[in-house]
C-alpha atoms as a PDB file:
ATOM      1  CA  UNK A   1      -9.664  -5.746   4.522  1.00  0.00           C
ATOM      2  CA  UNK A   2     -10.077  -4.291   0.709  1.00  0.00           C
ATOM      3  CA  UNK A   3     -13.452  -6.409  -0.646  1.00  0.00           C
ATOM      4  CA  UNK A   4     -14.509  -6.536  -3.684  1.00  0.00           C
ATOM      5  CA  UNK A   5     -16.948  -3.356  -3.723  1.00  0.00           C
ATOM      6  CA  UNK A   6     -14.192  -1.352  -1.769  1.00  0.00           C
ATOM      7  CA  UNK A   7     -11.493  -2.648  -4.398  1.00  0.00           C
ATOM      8  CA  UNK A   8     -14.716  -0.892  -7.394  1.00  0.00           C
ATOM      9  CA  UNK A   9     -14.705   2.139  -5.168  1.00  0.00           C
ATOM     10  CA  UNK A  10     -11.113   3.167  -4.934  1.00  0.00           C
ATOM     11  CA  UNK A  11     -10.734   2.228  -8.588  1.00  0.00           C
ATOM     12  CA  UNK A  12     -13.238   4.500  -9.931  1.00  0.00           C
ATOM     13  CA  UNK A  13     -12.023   7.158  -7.481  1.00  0.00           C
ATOM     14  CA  UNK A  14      -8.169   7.153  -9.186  1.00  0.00           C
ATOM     15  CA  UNK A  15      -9.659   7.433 -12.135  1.00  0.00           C
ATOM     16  CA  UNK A  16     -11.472  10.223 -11.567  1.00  0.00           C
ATOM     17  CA  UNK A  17      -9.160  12.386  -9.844  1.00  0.00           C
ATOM     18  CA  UNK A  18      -6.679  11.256 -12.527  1.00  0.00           C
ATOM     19  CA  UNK A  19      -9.076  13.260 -14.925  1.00  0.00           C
ATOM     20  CA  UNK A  20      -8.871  16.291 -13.447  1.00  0.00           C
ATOM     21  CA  UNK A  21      -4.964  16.138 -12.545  1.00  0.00           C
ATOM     22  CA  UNK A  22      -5.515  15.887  -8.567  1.00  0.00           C
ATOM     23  CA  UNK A  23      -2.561  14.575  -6.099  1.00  0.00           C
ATOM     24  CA  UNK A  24      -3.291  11.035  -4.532  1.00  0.00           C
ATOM     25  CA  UNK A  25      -2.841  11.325  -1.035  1.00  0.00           C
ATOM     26  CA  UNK A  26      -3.393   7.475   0.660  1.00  0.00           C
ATOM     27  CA  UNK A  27      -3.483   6.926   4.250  1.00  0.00           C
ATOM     28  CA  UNK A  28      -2.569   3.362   4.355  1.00  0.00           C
ATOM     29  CA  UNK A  29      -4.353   0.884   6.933  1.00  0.00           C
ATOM     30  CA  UNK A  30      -4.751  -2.512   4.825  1.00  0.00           C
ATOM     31  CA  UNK A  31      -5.023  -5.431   6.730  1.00  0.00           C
ATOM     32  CA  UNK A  32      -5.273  -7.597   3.347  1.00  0.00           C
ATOM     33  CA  UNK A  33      -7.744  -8.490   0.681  1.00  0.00           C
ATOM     34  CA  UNK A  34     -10.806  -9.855   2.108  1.00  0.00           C
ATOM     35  CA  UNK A  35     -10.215 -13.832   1.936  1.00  0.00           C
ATOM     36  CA  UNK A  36     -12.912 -16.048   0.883  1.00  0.00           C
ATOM     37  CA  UNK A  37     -14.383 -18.235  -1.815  1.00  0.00           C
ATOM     38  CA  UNK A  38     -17.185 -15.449  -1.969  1.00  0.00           C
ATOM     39  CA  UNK A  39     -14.811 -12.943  -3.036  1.00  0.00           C
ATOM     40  CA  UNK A  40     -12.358 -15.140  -5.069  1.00  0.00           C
ATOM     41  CA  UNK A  41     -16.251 -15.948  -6.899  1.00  0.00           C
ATOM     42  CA  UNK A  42     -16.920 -12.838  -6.937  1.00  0.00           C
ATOM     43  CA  UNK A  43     -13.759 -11.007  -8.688  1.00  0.00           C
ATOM     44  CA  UNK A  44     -11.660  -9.827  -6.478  1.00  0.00           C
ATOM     45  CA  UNK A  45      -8.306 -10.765  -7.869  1.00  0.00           C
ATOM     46  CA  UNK A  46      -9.757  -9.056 -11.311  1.00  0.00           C
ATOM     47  CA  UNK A  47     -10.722  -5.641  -9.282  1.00  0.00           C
ATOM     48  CA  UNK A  48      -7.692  -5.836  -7.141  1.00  0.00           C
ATOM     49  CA  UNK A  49      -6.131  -5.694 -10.482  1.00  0.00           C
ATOM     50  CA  UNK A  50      -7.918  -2.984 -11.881  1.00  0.00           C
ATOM     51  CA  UNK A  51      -6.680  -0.935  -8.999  1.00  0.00           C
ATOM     52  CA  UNK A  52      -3.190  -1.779  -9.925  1.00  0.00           C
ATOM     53  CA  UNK A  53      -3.688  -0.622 -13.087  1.00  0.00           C
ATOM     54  CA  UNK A  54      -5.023   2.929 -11.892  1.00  0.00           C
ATOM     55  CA  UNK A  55      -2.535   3.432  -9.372  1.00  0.00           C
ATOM     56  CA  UNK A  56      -0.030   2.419 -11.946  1.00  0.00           C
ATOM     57  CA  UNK A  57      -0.988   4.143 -14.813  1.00  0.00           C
ATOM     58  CA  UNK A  58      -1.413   7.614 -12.543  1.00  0.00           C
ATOM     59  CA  UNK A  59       1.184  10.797 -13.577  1.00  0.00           C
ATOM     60  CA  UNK A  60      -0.588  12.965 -10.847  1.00  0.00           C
ATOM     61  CA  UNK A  61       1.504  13.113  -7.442  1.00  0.00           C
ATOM     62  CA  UNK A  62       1.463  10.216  -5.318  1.00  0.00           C
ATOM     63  CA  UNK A  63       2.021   9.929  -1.422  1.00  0.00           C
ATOM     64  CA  UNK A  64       1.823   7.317   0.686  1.00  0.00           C
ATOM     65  CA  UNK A  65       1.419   7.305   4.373  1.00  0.00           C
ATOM     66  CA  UNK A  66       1.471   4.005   6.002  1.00  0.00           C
ATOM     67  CA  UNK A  67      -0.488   4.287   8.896  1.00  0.00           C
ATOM     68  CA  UNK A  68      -1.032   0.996  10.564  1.00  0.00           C
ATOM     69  CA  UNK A  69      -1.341  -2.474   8.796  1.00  0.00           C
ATOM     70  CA  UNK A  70       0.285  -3.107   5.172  1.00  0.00           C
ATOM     71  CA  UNK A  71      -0.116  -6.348   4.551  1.00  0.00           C
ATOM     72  CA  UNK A  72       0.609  -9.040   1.618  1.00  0.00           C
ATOM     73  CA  UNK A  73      -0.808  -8.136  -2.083  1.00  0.00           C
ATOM     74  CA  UNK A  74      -2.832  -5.542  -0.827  1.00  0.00           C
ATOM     75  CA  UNK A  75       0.258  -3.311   0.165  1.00  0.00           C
ATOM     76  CA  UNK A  76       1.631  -3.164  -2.834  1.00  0.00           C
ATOM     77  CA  UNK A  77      -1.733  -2.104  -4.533  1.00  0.00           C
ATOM     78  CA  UNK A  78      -2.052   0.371  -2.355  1.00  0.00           C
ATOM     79  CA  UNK A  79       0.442   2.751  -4.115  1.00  0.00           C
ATOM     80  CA  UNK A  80       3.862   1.378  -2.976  1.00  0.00           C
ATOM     81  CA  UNK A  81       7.125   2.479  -4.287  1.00  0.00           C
ATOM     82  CA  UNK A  82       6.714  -0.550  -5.901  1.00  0.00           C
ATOM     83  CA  UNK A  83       4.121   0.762  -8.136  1.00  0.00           C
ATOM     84  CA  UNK A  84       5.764   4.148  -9.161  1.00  0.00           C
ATOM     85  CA  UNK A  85       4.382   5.894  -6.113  1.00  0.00           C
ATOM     86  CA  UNK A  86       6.559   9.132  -5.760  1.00  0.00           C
ATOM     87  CA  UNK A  87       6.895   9.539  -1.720  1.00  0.00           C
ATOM     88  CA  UNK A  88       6.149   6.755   0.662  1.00  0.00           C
ATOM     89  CA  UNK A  89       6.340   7.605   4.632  1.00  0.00           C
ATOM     90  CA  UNK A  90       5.237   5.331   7.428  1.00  0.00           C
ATOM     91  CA  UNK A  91       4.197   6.072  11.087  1.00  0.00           C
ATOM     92  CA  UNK A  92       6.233   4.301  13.188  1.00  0.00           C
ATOM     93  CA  UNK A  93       3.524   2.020  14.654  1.00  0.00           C
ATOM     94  CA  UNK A  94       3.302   0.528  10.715  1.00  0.00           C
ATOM     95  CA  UNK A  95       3.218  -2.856  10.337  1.00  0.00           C
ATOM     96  CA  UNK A  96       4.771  -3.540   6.766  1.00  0.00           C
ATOM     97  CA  UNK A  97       5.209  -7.298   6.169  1.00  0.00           C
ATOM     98  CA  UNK A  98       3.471 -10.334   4.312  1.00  0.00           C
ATOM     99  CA  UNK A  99       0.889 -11.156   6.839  1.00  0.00           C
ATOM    100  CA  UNK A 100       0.024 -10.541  10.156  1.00  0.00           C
ATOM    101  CA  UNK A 101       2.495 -11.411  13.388  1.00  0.00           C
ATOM    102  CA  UNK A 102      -0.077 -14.250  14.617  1.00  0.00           C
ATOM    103  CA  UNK A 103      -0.172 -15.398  11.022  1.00  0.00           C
ATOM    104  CA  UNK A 104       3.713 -15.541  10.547  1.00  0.00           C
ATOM    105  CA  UNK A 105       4.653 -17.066  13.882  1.00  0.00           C
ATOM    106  CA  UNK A 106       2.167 -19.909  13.629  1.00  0.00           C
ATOM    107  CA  UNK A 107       3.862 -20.847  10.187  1.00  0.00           C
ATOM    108  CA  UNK A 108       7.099 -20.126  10.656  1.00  0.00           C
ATOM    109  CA  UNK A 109       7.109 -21.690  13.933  1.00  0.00           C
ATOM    110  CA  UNK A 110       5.152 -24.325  14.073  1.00  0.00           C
ATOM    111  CA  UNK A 111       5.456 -26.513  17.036  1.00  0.00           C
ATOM    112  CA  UNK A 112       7.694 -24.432  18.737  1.00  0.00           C
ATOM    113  CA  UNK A 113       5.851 -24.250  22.412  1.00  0.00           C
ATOM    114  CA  UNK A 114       6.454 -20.154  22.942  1.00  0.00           C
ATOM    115  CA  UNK A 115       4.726 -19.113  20.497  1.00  0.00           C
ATOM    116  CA  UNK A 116       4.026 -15.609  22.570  1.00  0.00           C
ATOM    117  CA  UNK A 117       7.680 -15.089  23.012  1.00  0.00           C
ATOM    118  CA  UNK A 118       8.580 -16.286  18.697  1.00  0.00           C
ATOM    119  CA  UNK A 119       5.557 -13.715  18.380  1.00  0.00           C
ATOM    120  CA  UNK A 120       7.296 -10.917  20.476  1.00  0.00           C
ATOM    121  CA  UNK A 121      10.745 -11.759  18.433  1.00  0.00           C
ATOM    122  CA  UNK A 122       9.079 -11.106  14.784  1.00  0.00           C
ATOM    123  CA  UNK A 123       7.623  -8.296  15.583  1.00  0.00           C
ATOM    124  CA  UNK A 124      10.418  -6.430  16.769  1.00  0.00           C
ATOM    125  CA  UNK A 125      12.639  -7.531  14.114  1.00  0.00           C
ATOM    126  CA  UNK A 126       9.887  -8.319  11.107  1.00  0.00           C
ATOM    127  CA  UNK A 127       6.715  -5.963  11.923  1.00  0.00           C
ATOM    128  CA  UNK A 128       7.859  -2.354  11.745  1.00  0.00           C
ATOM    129  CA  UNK A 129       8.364   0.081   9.108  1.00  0.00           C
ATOM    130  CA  UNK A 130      12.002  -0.095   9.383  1.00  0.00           C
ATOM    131  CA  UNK A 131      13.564  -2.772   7.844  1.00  0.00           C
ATOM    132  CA  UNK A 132      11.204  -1.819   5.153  1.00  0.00           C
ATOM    133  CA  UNK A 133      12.757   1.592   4.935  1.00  0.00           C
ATOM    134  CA  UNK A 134      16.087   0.194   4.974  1.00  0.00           C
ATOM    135  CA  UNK A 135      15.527  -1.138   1.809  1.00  0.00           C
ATOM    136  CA  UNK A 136      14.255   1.725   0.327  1.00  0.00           C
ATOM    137  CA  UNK A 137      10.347   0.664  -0.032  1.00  0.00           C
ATOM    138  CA  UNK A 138       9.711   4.108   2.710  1.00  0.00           C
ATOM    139  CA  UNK A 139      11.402   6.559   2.417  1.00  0.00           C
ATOM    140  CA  UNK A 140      11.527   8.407   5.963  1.00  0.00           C
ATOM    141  CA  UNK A 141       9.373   6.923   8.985  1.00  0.00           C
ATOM    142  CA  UNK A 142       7.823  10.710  10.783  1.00  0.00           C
ATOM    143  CA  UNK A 143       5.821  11.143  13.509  1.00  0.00           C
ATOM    144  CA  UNK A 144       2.070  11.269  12.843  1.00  0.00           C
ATOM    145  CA  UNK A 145       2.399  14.926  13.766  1.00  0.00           C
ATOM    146  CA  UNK A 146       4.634  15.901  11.455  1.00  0.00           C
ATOM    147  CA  UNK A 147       2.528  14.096   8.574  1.00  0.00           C
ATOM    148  CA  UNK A 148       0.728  17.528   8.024  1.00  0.00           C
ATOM    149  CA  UNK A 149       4.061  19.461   7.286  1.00  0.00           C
ATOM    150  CA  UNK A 150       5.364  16.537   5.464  1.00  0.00           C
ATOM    151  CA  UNK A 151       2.655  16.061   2.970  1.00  0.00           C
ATOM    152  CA  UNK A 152       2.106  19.960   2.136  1.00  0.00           C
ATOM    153  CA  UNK A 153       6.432  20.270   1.637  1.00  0.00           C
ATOM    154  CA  UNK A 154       5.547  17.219  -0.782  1.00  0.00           C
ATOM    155  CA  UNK A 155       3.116  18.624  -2.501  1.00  0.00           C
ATOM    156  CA  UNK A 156       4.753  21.817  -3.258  1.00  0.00           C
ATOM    157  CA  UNK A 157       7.930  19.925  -4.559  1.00  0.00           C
ATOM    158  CA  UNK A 158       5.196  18.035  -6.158  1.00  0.00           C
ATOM    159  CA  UNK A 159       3.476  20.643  -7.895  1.00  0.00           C
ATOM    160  CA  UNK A 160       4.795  20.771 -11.290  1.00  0.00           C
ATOM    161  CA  UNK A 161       5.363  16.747 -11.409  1.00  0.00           C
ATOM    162  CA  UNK A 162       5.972  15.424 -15.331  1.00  0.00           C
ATOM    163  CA  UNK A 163       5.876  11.856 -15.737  1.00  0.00           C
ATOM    164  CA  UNK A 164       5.346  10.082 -18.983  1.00  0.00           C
ATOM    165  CA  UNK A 165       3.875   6.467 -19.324  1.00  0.00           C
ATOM    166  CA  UNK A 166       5.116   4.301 -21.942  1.00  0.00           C
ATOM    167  CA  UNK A 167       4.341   5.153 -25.780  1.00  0.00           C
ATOM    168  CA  UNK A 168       1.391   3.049 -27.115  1.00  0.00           C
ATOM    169  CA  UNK A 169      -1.982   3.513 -28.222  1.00  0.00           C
ATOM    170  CA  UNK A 170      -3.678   2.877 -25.176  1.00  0.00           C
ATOM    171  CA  UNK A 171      -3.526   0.722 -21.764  1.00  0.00           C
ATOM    172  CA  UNK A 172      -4.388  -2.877 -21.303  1.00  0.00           C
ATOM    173  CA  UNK A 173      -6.318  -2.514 -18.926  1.00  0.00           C
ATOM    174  CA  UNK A 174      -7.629  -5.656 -16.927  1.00  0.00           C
ATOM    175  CA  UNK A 175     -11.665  -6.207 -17.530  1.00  0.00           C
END
């Protein structure tokens, strides 16, 4: 889970290798933000958002391989096609979804008295990476060893990326 001094962390990081015109290569495992009254106190919607921004805001080459867990808000800020991200794979033990199977089933199925077997059924259907790259979010679901080959084939088509931001004076962004 992404807390609050993680959330500072990867911020400053984009940033930096922004600077110097470096490819962002994320290996995605995000359970979530960290929940809690201690983090809500303590900022985290405001530095989840400054991530955003960075992410956002970056012209360098992005790729995006979706490891494991991709839950909820934190997903999304972590350089989705969402966010402009320019190649997006997932292994295919990703989970891509709102929230975690458990999670899910106990909502969505409250009171039903198989919860194991509702549990079994959403995953399958719900918690893979493919109805995610049906829609377009991934764009090709590899084998974890062909990530190598994938990402340097990226990078070379990659190489000479041009991307323009909007026109203004500067960003807004969130402090």
């Amino acid at each position: 889970s992404s807390g609050i001094d993680a959330e500072y962390g990867k911020q400053w990081y984009q940033r930096r290798v922004r600077a110097f015109n470096i490819p962002l290569v994320i290996l995605e495992d995000v359970p979530g933000f960290l929940p809690g009254t201690q983090q809500e106190y303590g900022g985290i919607i405001k530095h989840g958002a400054k991530l955003l921004y960075a992410l956002a805001e970056a012209t360098v080459p992005k790729i995006t391989i979706i490891t494991r867990k991709a839950y909820g808000g934190a997903y999304v800020v972590m350089n989705s096609k969402h966010i402009r991200a320019d190649v997006n794979y997932a292994w295919p033990s990703a989970e891509i979804a709102v929230m975690g199977s458990k999670g899910a089933v106990s909502i969505i199925c409250r009171g039903d008295p198989d919860l194991e077997e509702r549990e079994k059924e959403y995953v399958e259907v719900f918690a893979n990476p493919f109805p995610t790259a049906k829609k377009g979010f991934v764009d090709d679901v590899i084998m974890p060893s062909d990530t190598r080959k994938r990402l340097c084939n990226d990078l070379k088509w990659l190489r000479n990326k041009v991307q323009k931001n909007p026109t203004k004076k500067h960003g807004n962004i969130p402090l």
